[in-house]
PDB file of N, CA and C in Angstrom:
ATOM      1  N   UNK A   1      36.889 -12.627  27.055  1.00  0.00           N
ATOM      2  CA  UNK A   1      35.655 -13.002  26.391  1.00  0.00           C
ATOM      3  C   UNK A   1      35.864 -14.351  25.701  1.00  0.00           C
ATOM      4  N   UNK A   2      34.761 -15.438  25.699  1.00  0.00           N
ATOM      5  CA  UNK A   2      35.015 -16.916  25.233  1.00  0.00           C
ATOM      6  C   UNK A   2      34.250 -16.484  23.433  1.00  0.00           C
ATOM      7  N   UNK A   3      34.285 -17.404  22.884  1.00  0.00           N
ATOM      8  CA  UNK A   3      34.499 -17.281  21.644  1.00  0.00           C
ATOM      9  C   UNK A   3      33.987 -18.320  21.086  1.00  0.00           C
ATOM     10  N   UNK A   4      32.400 -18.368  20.287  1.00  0.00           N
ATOM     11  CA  UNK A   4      31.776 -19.493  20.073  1.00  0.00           C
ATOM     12  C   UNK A   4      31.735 -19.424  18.608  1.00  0.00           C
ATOM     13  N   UNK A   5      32.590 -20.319  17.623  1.00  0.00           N
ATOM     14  CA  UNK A   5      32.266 -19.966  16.277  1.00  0.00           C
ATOM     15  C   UNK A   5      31.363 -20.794  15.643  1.00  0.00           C
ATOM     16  N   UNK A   6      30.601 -20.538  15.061  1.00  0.00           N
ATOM     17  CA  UNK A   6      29.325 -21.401  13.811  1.00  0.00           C
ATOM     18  C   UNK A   6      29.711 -21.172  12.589  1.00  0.00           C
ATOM     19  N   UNK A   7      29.793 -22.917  12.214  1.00  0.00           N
ATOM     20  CA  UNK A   7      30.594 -23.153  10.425  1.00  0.00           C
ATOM     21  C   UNK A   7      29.085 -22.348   9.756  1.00  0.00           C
ATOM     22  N   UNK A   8      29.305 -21.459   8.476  1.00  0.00           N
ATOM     23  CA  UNK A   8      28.673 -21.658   7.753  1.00  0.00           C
ATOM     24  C   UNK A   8      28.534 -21.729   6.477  1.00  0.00           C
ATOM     25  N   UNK A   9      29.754 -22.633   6.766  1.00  0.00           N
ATOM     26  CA  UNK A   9      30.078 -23.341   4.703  1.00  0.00           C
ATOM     27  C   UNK A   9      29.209 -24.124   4.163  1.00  0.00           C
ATOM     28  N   UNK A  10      29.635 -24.195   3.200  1.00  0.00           N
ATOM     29  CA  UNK A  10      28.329 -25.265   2.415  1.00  0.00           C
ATOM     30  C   UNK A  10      27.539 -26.099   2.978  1.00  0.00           C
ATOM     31  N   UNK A  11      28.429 -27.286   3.555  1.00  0.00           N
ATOM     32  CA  UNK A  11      27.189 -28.339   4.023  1.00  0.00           C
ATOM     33  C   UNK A  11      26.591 -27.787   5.610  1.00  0.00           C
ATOM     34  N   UNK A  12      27.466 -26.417   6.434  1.00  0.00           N
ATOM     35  CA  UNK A  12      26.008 -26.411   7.548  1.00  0.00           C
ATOM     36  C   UNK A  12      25.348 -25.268   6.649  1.00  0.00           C
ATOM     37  N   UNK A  13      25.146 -24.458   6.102  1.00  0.00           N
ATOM     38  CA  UNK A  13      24.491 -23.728   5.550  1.00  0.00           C
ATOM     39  C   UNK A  13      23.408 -24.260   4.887  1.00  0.00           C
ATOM     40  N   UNK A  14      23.731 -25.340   4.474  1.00  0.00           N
ATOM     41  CA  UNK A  14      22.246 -26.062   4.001  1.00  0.00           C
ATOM     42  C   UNK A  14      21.835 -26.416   4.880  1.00  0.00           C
ATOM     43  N   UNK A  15      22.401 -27.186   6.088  1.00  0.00           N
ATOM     44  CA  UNK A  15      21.388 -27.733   7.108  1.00  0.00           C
ATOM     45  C   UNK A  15      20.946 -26.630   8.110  1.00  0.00           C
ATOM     46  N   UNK A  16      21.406 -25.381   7.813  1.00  0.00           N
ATOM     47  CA  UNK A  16      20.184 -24.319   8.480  1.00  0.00           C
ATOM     48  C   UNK A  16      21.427 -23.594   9.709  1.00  0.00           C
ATOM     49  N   UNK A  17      22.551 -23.177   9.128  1.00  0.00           N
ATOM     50  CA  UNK A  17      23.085 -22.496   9.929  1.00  0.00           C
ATOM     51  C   UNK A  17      22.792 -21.508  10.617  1.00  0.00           C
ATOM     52  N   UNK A  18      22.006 -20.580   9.846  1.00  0.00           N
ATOM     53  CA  UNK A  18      21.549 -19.314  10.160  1.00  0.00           C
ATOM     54  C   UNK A  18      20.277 -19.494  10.819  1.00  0.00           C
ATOM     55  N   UNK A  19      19.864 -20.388  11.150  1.00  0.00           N
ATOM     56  CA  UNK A  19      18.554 -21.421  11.924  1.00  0.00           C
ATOM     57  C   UNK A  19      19.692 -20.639  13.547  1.00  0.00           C
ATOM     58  N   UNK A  20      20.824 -21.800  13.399  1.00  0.00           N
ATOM     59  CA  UNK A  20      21.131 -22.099  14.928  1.00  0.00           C
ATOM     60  C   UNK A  20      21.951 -20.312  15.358  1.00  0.00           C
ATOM     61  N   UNK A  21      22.944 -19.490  14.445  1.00  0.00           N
ATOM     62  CA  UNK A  21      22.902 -18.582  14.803  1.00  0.00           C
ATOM     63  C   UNK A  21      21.778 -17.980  15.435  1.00  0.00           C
ATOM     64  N   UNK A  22      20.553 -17.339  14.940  1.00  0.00           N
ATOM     65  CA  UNK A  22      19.750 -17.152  15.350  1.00  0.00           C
ATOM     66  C   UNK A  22      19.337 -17.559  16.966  1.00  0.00           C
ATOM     67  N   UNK A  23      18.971 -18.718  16.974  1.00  0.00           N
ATOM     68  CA  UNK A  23      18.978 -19.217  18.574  1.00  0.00           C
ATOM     69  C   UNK A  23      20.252 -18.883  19.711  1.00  0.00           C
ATOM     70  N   UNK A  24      21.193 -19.167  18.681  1.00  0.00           N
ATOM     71  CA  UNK A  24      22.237 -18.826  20.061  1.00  0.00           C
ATOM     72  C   UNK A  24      22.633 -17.240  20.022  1.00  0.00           C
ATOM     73  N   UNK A  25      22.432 -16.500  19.377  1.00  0.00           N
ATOM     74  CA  UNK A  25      21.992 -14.923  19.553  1.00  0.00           C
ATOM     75  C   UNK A  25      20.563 -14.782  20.483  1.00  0.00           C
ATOM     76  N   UNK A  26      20.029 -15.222  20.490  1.00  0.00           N
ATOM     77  CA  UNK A  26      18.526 -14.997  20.951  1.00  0.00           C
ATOM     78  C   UNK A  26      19.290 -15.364  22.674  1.00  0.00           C
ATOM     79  N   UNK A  27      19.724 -16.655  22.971  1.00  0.00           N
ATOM     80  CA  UNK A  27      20.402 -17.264  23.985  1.00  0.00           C
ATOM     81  C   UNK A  27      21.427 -16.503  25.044  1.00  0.00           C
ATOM     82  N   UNK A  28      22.251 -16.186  24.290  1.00  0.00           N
ATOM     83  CA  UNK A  28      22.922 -15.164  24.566  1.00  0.00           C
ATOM     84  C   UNK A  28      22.568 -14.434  25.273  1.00  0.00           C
ATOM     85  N   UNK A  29      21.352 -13.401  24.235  1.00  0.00           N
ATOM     86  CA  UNK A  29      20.774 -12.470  25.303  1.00  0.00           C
ATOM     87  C   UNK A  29      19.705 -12.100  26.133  1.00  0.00           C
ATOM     88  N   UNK A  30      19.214 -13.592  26.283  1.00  0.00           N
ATOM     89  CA  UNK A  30      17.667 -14.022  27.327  1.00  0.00           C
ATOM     90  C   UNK A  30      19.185 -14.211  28.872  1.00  0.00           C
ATOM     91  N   UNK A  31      20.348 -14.752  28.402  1.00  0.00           N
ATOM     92  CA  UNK A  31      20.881 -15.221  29.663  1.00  0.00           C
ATOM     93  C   UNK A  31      21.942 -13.753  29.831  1.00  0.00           C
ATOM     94  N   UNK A  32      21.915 -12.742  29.345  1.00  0.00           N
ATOM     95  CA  UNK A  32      22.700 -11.515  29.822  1.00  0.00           C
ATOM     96  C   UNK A  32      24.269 -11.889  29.630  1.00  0.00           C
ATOM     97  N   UNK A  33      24.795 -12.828  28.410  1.00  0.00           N
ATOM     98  CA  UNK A  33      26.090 -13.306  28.539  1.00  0.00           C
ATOM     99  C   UNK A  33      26.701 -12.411  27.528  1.00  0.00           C
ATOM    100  N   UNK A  34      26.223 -11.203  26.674  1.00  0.00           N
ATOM    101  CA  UNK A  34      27.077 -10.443  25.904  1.00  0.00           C
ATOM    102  C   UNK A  34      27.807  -9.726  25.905  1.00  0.00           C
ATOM    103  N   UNK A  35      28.283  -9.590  27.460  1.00  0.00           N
ATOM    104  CA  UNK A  35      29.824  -9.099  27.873  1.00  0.00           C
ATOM    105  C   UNK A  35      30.415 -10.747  27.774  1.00  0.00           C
ATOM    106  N   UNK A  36      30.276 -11.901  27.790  1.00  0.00           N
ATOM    107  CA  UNK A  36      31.209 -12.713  28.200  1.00  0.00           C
ATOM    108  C   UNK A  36      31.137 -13.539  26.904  1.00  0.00           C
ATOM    109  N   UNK A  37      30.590 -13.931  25.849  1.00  0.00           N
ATOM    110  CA  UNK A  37      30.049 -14.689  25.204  1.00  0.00           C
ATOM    111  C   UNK A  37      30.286 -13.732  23.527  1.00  0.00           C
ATOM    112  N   UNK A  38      31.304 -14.315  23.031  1.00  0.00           N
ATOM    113  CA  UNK A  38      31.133 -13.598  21.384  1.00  0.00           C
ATOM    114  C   UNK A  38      30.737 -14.792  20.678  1.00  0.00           C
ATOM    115  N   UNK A  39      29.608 -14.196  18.942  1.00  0.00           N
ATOM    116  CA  UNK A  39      29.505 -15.278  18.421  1.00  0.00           C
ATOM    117  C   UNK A  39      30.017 -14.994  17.401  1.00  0.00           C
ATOM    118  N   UNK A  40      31.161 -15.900  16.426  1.00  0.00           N
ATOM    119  CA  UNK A  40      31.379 -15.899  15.205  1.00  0.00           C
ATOM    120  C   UNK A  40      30.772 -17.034  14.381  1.00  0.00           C
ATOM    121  N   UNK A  41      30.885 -15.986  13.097  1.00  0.00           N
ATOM    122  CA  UNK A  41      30.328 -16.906  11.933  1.00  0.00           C
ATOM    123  C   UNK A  41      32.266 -17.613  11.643  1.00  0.00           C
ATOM    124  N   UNK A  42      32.239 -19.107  11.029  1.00  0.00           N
ATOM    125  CA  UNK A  42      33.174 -19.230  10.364  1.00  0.00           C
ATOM    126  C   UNK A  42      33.250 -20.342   9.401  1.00  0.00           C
ATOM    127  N   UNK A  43      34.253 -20.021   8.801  1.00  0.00           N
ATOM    128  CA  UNK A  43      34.114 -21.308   7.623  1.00  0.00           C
ATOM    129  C   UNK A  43      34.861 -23.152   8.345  1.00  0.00           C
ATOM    130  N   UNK A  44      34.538 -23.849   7.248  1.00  0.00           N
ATOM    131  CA  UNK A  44      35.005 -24.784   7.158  1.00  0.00           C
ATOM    132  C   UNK A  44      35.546 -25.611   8.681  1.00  0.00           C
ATOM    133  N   UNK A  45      34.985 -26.074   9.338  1.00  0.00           N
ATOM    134  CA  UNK A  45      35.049 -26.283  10.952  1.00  0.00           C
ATOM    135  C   UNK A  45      35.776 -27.577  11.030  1.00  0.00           C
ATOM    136  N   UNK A  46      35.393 -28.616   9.731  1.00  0.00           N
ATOM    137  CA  UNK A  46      35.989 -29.599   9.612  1.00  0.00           C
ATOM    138  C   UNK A  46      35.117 -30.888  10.177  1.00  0.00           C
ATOM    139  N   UNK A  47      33.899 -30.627  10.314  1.00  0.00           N
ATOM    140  CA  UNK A  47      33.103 -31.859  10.588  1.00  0.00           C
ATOM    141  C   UNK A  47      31.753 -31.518   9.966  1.00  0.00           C
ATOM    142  N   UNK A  48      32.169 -31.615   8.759  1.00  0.00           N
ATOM    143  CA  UNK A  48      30.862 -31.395   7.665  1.00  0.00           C
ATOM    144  C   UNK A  48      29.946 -32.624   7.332  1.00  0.00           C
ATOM    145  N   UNK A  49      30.125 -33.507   7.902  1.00  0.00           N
ATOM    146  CA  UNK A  49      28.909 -34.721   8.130  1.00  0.00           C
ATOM    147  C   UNK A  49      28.233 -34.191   9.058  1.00  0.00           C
ATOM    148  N   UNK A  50      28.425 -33.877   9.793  1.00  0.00           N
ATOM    149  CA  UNK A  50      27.674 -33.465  11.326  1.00  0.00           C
ATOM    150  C   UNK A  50      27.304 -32.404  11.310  1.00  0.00           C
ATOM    151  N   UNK A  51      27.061 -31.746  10.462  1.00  0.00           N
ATOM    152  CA  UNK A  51      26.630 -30.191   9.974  1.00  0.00           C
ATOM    153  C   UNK A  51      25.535 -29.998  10.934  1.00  0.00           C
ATOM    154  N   UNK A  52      24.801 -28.768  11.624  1.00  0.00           N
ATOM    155  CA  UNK A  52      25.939 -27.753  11.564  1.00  0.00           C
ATOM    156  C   UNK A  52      26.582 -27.363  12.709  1.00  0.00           C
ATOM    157  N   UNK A  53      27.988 -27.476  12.725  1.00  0.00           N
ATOM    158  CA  UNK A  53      29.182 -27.470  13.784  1.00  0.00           C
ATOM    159  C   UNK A  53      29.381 -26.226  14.100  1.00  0.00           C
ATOM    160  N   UNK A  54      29.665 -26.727  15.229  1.00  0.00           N
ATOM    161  CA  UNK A  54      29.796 -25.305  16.412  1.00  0.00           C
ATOM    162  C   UNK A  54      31.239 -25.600  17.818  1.00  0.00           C
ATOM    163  N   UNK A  55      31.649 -24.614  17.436  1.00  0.00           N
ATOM    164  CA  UNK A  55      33.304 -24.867  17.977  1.00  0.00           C
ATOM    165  C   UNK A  55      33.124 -24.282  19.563  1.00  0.00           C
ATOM    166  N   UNK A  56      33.257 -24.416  20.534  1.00  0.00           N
ATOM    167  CA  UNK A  56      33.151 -23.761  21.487  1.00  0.00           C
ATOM    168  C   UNK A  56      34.985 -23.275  21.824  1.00  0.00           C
ATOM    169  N   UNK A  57      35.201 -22.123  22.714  1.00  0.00           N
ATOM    170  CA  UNK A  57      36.279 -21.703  22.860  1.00  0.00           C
ATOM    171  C   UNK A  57      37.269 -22.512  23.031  1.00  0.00           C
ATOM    172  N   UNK A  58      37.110 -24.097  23.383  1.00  0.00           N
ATOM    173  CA  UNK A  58      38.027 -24.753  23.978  1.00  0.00           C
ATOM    174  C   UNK A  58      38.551 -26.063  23.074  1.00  0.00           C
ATOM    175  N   UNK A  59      37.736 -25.300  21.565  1.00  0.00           N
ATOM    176  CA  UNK A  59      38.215 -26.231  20.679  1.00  0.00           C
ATOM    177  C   UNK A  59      37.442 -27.754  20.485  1.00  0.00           C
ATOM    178  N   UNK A  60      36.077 -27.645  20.886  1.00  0.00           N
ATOM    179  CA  UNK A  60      35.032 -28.922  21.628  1.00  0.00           C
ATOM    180  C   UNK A  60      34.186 -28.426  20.247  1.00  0.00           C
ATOM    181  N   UNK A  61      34.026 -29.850  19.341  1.00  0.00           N
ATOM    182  CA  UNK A  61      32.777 -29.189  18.326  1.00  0.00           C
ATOM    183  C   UNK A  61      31.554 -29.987  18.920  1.00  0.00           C
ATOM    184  N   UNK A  62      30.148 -28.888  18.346  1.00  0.00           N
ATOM    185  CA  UNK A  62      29.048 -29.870  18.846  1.00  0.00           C
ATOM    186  C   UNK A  62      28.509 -30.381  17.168  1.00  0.00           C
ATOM    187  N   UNK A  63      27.775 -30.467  16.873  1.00  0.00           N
ATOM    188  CA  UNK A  63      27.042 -30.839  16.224  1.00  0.00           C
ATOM    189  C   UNK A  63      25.338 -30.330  16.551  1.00  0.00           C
ATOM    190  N   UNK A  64      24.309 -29.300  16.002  1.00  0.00           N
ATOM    191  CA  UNK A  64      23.694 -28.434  16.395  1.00  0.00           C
ATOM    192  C   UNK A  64      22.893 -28.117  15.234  1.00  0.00           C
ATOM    193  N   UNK A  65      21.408 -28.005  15.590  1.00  0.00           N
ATOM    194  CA  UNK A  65      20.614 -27.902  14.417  1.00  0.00           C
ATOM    195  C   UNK A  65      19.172 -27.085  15.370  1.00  0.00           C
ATOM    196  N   UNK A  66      18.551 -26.318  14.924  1.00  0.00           N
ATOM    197  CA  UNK A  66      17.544 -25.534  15.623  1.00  0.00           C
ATOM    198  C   UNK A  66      17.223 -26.068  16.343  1.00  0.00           C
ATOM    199  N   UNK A  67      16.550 -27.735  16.464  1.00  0.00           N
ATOM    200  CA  UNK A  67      16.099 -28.612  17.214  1.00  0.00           C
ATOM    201  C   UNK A  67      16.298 -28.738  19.047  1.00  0.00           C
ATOM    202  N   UNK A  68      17.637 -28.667  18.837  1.00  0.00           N
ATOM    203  CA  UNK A  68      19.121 -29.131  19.744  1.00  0.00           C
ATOM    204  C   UNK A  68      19.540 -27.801  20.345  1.00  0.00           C
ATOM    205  N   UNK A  69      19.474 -26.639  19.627  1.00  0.00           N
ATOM    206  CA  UNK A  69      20.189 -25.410  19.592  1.00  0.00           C
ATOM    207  C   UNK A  69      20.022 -25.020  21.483  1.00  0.00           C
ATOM    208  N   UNK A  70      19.005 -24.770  22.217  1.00  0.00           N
ATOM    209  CA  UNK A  70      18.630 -24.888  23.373  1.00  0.00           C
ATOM    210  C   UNK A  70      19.605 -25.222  24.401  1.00  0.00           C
ATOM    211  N   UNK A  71      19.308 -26.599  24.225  1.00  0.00           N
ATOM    212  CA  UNK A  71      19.801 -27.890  25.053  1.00  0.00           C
ATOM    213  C   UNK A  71      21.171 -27.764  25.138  1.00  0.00           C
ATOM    214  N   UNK A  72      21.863 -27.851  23.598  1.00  0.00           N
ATOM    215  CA  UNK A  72      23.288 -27.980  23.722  1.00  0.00           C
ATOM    216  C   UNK A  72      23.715 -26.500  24.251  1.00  0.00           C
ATOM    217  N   UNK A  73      23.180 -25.528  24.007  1.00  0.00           N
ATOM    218  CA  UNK A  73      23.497 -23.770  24.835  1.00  0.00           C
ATOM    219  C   UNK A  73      23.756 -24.352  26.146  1.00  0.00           C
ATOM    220  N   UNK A  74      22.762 -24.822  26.765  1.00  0.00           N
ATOM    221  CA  UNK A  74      22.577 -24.757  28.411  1.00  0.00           C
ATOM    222  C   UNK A  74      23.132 -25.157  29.054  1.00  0.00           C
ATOM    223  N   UNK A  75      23.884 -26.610  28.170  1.00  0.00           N
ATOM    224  CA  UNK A  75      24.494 -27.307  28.752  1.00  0.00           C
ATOM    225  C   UNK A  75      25.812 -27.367  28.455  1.00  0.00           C
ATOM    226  N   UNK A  76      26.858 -27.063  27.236  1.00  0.00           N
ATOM    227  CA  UNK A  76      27.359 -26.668  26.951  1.00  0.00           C
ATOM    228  C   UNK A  76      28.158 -25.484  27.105  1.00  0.00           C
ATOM    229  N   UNK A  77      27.422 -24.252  26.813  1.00  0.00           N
ATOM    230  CA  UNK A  77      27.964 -22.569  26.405  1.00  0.00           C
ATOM    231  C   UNK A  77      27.661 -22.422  27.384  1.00  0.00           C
ATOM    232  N   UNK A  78      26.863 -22.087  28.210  1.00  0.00           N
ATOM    233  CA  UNK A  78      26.460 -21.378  29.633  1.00  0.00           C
ATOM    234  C   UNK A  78      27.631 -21.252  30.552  1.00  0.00           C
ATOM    235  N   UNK A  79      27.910 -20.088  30.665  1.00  0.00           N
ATOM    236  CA  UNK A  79      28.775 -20.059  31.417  1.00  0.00           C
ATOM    237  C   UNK A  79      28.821 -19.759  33.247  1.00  0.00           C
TER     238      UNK A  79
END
């Protein structure tokens, strides 16, 4: 199973972490990936300008905000 974590420390939590959880839960399971696809919440990701960061399994951060949340899934996470 791949392993997608979302910072939600201070600075993405203000910019609406629980915004992009949301979408990429929703994502997840419009595309049937919840045998292959875990999502964690986690702290401190380390690119807190770019809030809010999202680590994909391979150690790749995006930078991700409800807006974006979609786009960067599809093209990105999709496995």
């Amino acid at each position: 199973m791949k392993s997608i974590k979302i910072c939600i420390g201070s600075a993405c939590h203000l910019k609406g972490s629980y915004e992009v959880i949301e979408a990429f839960k929703k994502l997840i399971k419009e595309n049937n990936l919840e045998q292959e696809i875990e999502l964690c919440a986690s702290f401190c990701i380390g690119n807190c300008k770019e809030a809010v960061s999202v680590m994909r399994w391979d150690g790749v951060v995006f930078s991700v905000d409800k807006e974006n949340a979609k786009d960067i899934f599809e093209r990105e996470f999709k496995i």
